[in-house]
PDB file of N, CA and C in Angstrom:
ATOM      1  N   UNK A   1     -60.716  79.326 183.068  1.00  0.00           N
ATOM      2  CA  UNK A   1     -59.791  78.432 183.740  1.00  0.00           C
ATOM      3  C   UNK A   1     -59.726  77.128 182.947  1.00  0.00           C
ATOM      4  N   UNK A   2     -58.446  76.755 183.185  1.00  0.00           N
ATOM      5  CA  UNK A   2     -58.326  75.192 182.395  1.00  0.00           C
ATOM      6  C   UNK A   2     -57.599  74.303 183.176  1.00  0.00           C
ATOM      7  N   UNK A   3     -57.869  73.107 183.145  1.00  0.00           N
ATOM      8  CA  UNK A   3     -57.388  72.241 184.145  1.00  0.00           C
ATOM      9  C   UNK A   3     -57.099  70.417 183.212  1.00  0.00           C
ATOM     10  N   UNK A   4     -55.534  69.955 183.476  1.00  0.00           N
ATOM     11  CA  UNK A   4     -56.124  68.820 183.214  1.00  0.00           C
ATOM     12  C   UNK A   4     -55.369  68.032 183.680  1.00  0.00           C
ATOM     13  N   UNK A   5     -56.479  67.009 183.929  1.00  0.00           N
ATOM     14  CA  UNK A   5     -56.324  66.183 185.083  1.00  0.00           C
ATOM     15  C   UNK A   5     -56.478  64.536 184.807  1.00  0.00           C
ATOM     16  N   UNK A   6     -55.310  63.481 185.596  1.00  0.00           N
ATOM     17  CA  UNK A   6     -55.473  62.508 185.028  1.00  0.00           C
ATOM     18  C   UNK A   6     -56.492  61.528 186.302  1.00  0.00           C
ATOM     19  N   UNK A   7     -57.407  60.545 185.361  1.00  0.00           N
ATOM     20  CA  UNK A   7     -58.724  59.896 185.869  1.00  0.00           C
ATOM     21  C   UNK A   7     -58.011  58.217 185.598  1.00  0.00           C
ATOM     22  N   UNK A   8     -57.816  57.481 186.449  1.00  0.00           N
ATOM     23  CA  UNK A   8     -57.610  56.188 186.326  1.00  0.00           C
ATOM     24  C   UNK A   8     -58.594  55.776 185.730  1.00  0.00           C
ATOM     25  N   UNK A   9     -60.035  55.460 186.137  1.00  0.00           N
ATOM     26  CA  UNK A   9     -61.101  54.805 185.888  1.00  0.00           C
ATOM     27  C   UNK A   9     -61.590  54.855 184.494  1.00  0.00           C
ATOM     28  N   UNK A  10     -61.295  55.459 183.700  1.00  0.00           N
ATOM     29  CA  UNK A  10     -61.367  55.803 181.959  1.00  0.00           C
ATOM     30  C   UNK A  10     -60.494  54.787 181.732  1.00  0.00           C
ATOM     31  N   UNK A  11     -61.893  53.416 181.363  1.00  0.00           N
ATOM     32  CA  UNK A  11     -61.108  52.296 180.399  1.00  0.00           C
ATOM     33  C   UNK A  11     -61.771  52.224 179.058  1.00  0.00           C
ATOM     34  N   UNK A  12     -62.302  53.838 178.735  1.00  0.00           N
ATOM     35  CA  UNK A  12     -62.756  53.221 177.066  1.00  0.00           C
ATOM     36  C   UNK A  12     -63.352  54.621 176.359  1.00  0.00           C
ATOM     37  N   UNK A  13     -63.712  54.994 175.305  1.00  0.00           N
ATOM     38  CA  UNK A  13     -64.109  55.934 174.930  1.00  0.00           C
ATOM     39  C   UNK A  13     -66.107  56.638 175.314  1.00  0.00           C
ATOM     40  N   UNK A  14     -66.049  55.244 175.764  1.00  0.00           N
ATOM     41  CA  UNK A  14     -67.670  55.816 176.804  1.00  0.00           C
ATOM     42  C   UNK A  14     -67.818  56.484 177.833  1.00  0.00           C
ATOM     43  N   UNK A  15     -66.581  55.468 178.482  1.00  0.00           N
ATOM     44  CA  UNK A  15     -66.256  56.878 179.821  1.00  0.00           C
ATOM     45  C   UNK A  15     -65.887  57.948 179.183  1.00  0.00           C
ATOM     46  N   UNK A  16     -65.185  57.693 178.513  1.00  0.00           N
ATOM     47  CA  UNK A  16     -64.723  59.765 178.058  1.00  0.00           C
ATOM     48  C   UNK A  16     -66.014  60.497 178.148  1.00  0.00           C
ATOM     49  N   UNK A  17     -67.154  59.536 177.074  1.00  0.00           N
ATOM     50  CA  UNK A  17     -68.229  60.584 176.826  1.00  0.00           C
ATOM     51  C   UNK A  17     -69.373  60.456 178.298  1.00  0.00           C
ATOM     52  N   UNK A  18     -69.287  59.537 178.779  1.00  0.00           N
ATOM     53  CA  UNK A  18     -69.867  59.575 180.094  1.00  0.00           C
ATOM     54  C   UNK A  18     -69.348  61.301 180.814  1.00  0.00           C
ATOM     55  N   UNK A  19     -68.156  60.944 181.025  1.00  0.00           N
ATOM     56  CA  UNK A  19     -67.697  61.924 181.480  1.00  0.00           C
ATOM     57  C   UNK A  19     -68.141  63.508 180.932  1.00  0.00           C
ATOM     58  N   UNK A  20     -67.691  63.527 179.473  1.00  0.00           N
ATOM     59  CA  UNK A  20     -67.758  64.564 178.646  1.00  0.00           C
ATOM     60  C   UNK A  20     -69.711  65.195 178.996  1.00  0.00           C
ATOM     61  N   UNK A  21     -70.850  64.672 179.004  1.00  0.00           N
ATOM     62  CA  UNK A  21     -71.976  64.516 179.514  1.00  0.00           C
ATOM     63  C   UNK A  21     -72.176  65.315 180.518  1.00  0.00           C
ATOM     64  N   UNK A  22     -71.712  64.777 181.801  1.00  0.00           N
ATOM     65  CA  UNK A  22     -72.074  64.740 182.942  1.00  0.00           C
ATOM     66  C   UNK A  22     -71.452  66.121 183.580  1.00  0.00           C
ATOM     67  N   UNK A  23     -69.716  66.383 183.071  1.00  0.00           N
ATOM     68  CA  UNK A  23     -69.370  67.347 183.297  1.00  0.00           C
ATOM     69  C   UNK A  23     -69.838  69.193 182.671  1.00  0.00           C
ATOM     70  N   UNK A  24     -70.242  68.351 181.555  1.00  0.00           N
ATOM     71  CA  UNK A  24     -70.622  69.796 180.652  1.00  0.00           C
ATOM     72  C   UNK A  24     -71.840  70.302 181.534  1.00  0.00           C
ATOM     73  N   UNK A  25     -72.570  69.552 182.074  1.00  0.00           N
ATOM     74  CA  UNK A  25     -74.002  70.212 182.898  1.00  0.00           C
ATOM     75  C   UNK A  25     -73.467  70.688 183.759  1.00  0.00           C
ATOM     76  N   UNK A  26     -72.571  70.816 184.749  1.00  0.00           N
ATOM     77  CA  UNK A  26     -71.962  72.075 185.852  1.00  0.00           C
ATOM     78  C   UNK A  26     -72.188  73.150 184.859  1.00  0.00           C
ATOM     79  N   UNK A  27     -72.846  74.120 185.359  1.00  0.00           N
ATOM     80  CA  UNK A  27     -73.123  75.416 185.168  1.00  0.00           C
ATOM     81  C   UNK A  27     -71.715  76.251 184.692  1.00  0.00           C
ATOM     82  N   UNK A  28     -71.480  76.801 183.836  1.00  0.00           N
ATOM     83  CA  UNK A  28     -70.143  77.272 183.857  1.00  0.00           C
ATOM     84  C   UNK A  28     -68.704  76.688 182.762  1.00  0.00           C
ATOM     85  N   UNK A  29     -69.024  75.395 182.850  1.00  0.00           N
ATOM     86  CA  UNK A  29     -68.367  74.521 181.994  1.00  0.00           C
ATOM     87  C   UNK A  29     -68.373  74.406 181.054  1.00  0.00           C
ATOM     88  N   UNK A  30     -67.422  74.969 179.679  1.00  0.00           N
ATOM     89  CA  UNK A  30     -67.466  75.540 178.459  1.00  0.00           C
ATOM     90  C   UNK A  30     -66.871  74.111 177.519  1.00  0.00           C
ATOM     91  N   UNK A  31     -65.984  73.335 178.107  1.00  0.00           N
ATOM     92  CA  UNK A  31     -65.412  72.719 176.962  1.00  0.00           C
ATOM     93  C   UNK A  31     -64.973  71.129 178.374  1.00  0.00           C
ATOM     94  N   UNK A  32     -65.334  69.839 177.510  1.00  0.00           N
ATOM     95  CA  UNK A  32     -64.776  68.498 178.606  1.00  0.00           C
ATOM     96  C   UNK A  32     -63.854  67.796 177.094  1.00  0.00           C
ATOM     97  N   UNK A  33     -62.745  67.742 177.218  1.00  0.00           N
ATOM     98  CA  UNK A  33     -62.013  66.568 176.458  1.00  0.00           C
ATOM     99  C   UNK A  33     -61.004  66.101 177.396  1.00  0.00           C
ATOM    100  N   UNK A  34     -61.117  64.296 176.888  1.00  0.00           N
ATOM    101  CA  UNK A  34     -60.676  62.826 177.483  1.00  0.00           C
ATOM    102  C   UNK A  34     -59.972  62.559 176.088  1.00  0.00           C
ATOM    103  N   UNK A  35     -59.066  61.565 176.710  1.00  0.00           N
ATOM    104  CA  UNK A  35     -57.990  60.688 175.917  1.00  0.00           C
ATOM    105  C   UNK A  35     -57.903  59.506 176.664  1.00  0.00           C
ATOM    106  N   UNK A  36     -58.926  58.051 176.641  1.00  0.00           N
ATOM    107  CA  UNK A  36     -59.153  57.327 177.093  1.00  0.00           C
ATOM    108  C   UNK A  36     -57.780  56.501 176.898  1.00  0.00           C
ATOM    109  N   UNK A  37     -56.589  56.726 176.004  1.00  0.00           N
ATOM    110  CA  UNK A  37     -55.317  56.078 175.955  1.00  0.00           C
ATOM    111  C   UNK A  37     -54.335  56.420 177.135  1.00  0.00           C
ATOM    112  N   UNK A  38     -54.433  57.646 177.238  1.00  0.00           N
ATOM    113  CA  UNK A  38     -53.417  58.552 178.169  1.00  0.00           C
ATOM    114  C   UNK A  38     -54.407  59.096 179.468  1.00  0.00           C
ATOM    115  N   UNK A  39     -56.124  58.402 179.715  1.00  0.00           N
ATOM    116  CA  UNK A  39     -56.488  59.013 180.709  1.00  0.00           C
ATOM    117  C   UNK A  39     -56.470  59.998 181.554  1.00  0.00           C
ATOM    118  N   UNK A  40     -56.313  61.237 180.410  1.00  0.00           N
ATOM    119  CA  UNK A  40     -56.501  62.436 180.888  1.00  0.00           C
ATOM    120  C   UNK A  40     -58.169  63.361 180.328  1.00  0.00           C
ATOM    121  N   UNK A  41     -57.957  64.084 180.918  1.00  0.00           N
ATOM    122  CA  UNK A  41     -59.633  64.484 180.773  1.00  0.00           C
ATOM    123  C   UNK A  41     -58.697  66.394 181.382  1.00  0.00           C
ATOM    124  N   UNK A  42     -58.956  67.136 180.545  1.00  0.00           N
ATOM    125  CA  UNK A  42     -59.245  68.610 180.038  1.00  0.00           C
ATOM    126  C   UNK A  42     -60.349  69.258 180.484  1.00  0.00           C
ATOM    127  N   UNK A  43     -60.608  69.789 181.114  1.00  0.00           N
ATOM    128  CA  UNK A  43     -61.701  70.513 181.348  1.00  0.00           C
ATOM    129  C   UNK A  43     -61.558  72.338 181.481  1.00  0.00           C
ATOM    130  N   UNK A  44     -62.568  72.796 180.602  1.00  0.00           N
ATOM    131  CA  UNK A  44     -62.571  74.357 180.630  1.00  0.00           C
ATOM    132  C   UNK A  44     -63.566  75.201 180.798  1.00  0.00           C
ATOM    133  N   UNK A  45     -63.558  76.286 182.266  1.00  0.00           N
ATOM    134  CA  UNK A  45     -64.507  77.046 183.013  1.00  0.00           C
ATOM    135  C   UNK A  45     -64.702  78.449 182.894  1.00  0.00           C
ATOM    136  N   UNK A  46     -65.774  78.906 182.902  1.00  0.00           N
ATOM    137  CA  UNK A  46     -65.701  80.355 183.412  1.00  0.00           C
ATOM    138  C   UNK A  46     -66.669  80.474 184.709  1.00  0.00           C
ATOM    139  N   UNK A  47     -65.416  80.572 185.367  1.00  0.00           N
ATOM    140  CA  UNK A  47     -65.785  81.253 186.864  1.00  0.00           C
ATOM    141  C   UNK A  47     -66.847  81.740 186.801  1.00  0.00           C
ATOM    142  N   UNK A  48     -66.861  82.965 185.939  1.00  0.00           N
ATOM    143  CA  UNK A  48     -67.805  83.973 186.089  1.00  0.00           C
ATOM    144  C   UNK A  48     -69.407  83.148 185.928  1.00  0.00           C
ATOM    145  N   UNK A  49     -69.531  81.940 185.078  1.00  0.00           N
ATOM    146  CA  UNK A  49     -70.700  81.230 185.064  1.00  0.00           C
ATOM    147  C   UNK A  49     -71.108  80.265 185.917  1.00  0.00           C
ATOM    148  N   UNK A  50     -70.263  80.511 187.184  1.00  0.00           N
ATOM    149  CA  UNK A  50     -70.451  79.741 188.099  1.00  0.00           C
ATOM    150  C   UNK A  50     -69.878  78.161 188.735  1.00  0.00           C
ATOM    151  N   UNK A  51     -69.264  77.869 187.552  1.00  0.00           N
ATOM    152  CA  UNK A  51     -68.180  76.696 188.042  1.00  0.00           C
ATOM    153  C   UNK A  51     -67.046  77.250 189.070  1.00  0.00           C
ATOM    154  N   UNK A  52     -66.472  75.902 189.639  1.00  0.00           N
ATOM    155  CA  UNK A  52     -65.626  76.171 190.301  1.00  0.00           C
ATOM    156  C   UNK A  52     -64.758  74.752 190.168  1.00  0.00           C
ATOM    157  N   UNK A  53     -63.649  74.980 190.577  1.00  0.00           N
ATOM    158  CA  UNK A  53     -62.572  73.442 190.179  1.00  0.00           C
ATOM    159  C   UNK A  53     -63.393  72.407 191.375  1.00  0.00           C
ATOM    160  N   UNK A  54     -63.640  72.939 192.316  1.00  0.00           N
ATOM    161  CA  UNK A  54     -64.396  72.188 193.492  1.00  0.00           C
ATOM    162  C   UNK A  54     -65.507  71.117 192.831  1.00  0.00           C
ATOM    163  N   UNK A  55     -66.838  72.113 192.164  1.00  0.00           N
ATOM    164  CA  UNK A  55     -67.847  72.082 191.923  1.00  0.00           C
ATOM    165  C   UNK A  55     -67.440  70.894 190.745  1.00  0.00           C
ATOM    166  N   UNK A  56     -66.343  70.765 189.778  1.00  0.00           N
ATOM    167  CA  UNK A  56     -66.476  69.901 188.742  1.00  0.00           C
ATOM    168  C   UNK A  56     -65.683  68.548 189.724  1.00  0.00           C
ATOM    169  N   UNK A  57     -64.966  69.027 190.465  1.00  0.00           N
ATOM    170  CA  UNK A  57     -64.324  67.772 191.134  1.00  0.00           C
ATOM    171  C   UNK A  57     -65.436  66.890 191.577  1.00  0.00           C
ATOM    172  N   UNK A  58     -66.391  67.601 192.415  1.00  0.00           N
ATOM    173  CA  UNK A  58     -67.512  66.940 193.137  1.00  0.00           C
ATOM    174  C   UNK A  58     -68.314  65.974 192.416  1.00  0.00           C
ATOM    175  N   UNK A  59     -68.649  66.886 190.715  1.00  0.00           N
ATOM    176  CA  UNK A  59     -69.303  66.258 190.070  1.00  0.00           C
ATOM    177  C   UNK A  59     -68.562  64.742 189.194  1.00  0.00           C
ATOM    178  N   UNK A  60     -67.411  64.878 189.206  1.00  0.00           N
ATOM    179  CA  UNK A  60     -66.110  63.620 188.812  1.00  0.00           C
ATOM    180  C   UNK A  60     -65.945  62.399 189.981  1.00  0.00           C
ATOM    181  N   UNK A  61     -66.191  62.760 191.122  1.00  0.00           N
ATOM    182  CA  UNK A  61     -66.683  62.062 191.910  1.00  0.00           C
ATOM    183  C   UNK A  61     -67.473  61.431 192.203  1.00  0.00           C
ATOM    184  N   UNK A  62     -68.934  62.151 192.068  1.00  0.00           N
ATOM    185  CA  UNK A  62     -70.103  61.326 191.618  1.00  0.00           C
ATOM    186  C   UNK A  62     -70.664  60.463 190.535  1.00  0.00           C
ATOM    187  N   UNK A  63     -69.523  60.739 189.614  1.00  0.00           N
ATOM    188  CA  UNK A  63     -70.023  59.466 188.312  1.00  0.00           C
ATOM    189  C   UNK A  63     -68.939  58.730 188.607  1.00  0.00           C
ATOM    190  N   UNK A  64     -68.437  58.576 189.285  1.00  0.00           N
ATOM    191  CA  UNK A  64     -67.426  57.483 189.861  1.00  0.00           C
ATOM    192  C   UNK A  64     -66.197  57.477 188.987  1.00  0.00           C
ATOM    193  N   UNK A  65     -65.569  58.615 188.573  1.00  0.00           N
ATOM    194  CA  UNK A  65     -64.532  59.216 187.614  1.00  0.00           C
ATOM    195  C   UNK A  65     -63.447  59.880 188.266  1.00  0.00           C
ATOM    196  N   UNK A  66     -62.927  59.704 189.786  1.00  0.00           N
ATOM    197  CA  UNK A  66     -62.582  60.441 190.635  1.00  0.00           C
ATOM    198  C   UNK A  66     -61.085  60.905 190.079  1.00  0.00           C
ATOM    199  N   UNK A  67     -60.721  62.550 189.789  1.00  0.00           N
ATOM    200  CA  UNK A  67     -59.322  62.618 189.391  1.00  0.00           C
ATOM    201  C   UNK A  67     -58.075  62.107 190.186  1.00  0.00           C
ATOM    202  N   UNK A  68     -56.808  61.632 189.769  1.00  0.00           N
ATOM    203  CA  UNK A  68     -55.901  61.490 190.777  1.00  0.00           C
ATOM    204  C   UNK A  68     -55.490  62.729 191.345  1.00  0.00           C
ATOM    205  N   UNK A  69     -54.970  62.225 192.753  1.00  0.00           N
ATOM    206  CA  UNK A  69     -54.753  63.432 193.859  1.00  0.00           C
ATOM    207  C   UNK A  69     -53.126  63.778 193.025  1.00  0.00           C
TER     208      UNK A  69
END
């Protein structure tokens, strides 16, 4: 699965890698790329390893990276 989704709170290329970090540890989560210009953030899963769009949302939430609705 691939998803991408735009994050207001990405004002710099640390958050990207903050992000890029934090998301890759969800179980399942194969690939995190950000574009701290265009504040989008890419993210790519296999189900089968146990991610879920939920499970990375939750975790985008908790580093205070929340995607727009």
């Amino acid at each position: 699965m691939e998803k991408t989704v735009h994050v207001p709170n990405i004002g710099c290329n640390g958050c990207v890698r903050t992000i890029q970090n934090e998301v890759s540890q969800v179980p399942g989560v194969t690939s995190v790329r950000g574009d701290p210009s265009s504040k989008l953030v890419t993210i790519v899963w296999d189900e089968a390893g146990g991610a879920t769009w939920e499970a990375i949302q939750a975790k985008l939430i908790e580093i205070d990276y929340p995607p727009a609705a």
